[in-house]
C-alpha atoms as a PDB file:
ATOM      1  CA  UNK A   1     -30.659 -22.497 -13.645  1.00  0.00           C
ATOM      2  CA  UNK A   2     -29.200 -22.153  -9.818  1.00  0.00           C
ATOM      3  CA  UNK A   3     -28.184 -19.127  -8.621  1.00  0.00           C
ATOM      4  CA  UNK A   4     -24.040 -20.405  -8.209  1.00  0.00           C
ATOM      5  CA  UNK A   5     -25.083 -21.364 -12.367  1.00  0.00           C
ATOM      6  CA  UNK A   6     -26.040 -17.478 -12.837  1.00  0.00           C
ATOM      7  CA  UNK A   7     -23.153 -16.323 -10.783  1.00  0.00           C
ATOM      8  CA  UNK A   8     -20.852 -18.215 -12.690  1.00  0.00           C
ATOM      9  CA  UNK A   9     -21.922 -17.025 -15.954  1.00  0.00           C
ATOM     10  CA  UNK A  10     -21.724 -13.414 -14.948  1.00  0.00           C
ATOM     11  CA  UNK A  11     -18.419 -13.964 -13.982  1.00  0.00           C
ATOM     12  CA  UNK A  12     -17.237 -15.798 -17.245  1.00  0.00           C
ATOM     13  CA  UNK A  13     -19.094 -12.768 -18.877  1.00  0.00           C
ATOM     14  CA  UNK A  14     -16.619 -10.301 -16.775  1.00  0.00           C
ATOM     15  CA  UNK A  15     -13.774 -11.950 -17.286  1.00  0.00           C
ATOM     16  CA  UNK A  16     -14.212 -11.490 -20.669  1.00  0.00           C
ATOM     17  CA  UNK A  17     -14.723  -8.331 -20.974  1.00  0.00           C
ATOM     18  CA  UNK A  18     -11.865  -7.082 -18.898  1.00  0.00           C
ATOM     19  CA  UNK A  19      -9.643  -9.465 -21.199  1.00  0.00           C
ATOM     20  CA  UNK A  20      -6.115  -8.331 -21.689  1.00  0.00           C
ATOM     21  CA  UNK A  21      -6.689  -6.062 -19.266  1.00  0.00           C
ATOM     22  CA  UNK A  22      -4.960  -6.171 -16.188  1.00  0.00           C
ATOM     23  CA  UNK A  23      -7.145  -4.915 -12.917  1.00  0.00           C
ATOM     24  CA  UNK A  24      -6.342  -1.860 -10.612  1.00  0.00           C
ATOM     25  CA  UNK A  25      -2.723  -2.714  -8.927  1.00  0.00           C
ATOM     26  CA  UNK A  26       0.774  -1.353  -7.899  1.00  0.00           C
ATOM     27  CA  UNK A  27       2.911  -1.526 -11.052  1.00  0.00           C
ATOM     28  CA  UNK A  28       6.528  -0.036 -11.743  1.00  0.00           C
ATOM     29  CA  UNK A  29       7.277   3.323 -13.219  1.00  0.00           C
ATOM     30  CA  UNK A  30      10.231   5.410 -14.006  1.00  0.00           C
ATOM     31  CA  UNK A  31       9.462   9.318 -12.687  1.00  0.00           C
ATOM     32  CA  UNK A  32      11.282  12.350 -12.724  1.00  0.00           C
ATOM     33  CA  UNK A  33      12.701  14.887  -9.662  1.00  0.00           C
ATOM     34  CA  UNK A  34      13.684  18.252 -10.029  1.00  0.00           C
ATOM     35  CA  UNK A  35      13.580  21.465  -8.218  1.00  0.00           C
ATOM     36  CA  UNK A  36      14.196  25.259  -9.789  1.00  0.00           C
ATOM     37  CA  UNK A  37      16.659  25.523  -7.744  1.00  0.00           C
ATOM     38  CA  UNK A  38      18.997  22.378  -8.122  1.00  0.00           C
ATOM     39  CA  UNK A  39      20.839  21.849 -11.155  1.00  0.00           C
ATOM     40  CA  UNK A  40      20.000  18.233 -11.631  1.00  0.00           C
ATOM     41  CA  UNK A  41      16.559  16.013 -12.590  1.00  0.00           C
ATOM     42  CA  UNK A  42      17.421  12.431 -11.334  1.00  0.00           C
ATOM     43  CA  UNK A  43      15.270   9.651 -12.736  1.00  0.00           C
ATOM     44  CA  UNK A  44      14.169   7.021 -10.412  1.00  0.00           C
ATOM     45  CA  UNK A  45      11.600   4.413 -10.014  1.00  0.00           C
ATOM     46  CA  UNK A  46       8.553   4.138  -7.983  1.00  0.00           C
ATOM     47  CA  UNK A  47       5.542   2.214  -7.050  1.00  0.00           C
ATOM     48  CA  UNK A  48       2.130   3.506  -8.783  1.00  0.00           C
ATOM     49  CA  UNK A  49      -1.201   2.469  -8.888  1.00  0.00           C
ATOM     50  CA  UNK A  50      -2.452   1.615 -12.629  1.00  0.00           C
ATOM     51  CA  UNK A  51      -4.759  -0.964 -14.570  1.00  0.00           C
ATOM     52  CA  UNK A  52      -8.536  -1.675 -15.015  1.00  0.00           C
ATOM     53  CA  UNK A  53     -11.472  -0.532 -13.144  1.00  0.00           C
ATOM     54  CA  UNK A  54     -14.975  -1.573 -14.021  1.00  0.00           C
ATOM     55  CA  UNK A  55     -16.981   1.713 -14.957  1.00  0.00           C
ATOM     56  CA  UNK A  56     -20.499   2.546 -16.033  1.00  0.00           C
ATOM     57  CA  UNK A  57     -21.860   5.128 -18.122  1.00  0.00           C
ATOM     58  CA  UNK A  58     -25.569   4.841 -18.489  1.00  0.00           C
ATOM     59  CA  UNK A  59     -27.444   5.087 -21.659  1.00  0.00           C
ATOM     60  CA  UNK A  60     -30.431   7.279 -20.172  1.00  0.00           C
ATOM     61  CA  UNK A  61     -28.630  10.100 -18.292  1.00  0.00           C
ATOM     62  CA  UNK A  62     -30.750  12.241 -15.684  1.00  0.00           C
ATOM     63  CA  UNK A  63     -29.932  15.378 -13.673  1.00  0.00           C
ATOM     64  CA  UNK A  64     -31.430  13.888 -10.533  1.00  0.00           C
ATOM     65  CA  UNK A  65     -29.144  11.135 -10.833  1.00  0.00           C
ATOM     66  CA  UNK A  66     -25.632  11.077 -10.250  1.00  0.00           C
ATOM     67  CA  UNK A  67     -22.784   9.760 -12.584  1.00  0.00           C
ATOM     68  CA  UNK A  68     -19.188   9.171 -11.824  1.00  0.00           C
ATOM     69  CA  UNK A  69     -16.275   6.619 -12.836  1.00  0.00           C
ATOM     70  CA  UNK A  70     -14.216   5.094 -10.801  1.00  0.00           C
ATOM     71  CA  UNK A  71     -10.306   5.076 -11.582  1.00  0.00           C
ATOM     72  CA  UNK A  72      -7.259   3.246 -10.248  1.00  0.00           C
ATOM     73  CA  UNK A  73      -5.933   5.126  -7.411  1.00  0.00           C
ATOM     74  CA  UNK A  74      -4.045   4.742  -3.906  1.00  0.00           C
ATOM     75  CA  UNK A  75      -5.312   2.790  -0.939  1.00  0.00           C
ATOM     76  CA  UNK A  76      -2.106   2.557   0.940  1.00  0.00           C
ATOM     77  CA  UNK A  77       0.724   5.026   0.674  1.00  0.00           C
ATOM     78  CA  UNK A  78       4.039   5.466   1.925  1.00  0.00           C
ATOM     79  CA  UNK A  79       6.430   8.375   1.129  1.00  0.00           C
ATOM     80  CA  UNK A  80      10.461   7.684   0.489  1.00  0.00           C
ATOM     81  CA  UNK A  81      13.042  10.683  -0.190  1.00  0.00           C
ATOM     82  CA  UNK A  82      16.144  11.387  -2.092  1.00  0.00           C
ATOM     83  CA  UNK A  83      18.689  14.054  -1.910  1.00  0.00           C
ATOM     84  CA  UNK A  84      19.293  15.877  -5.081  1.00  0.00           C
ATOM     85  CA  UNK A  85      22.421  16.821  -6.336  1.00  0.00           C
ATOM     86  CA  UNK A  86      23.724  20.459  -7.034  1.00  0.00           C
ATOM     87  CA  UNK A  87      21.581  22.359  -5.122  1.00  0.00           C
ATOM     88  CA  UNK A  88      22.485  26.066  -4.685  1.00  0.00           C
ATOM     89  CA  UNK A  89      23.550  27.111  -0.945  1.00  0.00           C
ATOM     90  CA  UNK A  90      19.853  27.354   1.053  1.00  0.00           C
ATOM     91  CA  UNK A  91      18.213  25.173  -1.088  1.00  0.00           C
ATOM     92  CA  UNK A  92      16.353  21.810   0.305  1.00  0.00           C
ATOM     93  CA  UNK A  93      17.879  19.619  -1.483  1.00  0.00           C
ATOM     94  CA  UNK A  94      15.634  16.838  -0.566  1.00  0.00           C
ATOM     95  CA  UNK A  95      12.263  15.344  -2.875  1.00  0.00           C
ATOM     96  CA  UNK A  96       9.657  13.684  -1.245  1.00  0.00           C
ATOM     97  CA  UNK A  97       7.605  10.945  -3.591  1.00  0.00           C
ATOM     98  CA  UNK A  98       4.398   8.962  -2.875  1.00  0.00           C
ATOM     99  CA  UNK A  99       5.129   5.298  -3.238  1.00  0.00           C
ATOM    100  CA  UNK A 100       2.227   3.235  -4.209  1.00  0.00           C
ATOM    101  CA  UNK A 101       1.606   0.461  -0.943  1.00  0.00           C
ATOM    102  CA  UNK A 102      -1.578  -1.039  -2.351  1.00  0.00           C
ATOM    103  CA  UNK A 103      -4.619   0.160  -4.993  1.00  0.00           C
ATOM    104  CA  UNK A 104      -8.306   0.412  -5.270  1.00  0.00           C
ATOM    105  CA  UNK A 105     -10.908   1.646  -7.791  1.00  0.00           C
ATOM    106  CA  UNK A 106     -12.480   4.834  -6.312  1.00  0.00           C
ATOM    107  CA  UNK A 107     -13.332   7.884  -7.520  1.00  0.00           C
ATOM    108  CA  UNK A 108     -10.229  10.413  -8.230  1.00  0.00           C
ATOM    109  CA  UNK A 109      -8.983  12.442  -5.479  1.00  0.00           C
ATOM    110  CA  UNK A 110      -7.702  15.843  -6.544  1.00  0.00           C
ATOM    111  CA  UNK A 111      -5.171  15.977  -3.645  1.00  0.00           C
ATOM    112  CA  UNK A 112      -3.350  12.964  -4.393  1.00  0.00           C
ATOM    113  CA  UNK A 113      -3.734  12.187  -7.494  1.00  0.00           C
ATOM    114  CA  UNK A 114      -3.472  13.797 -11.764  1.00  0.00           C
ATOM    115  CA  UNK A 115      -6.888  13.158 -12.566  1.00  0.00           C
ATOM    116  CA  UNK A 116      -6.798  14.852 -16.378  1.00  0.00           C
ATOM    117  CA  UNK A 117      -7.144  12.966 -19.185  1.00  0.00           C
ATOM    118  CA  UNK A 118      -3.473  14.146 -20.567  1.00  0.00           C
ATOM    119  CA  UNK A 119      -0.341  15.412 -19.197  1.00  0.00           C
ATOM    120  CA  UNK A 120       3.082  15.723 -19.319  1.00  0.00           C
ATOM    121  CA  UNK A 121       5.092  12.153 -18.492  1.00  0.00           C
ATOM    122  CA  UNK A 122       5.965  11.153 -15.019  1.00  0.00           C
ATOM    123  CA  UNK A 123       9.685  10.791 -16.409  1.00  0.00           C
ATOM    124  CA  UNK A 124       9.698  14.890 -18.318  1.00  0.00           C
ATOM    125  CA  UNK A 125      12.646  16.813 -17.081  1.00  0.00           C
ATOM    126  CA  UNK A 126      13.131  20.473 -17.447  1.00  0.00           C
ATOM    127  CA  UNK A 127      17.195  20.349 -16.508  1.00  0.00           C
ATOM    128  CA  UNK A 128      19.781  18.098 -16.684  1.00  0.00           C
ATOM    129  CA  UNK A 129      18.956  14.491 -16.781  1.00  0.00           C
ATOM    130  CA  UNK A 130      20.935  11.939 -14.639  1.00  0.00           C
ATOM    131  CA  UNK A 131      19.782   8.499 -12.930  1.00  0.00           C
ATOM    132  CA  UNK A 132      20.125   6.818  -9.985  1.00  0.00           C
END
């Protein structure tokens, strides 16, 4: 067997295990902004990074070796704003949201991202809910 044969095969073999699942890329979602001091949550939509990254978790595990898994997170990142309504006097009004440019698989980064295996939804409100 050649070694484009071999290749080949692995990647057939890949490709089916990753099937119906889409790979790490920028994908739609509805989130939620609010402040304690403004009235209103406003629903928008953003770019976020979600989908598939290959991961290992070996079967003999070691403490001199090291372990980690890789998730889908942010390689390119741009910020937008909105101004939300009813905002008491000396309140900024104004919410700043990452906006997903482009994705990678990496390992998580606890300043950008919500590493935990649950939370809350991006779209939870605690006041009033209006969209834009």
């Amino acid at each position: 067997m050649s070694r484009s044969q071999a290749n080949l095969i692995l990647l057939v073999i890949y490709l089916s295990a990753v099937q119906g699942r889409r790979l790490c890329h920028p994908t739609n979602v509805t989130i939620s902004a609010e402040k304690d001091d403004c009235a209103m949550c406003v629903t928008l939509t953003t770019t976020i990074c979600s989908g598939y990254c290959l991961t290992r978790d070996p079967v003999y595990k070691s403490a001199l070796s090291s372990v980690y898994q890789n998730i889908c997170t942010y390689n390119e990142i741009r910020y937008d704003t909105i101004k939300l309504p009813d905002c008491l006097p000396g309140i900024d009004p104004f919410f700043t949201y990452p906006v997903a440019v482009s994705c990678k698989c990496n390992q998580c980064k606890m300043d950008y991202s919500d590493c935990t295996v649950q939370s809350i939804g991006p779209d939870f409100c605690s006041n009033t809910l209006i969209s834009i």
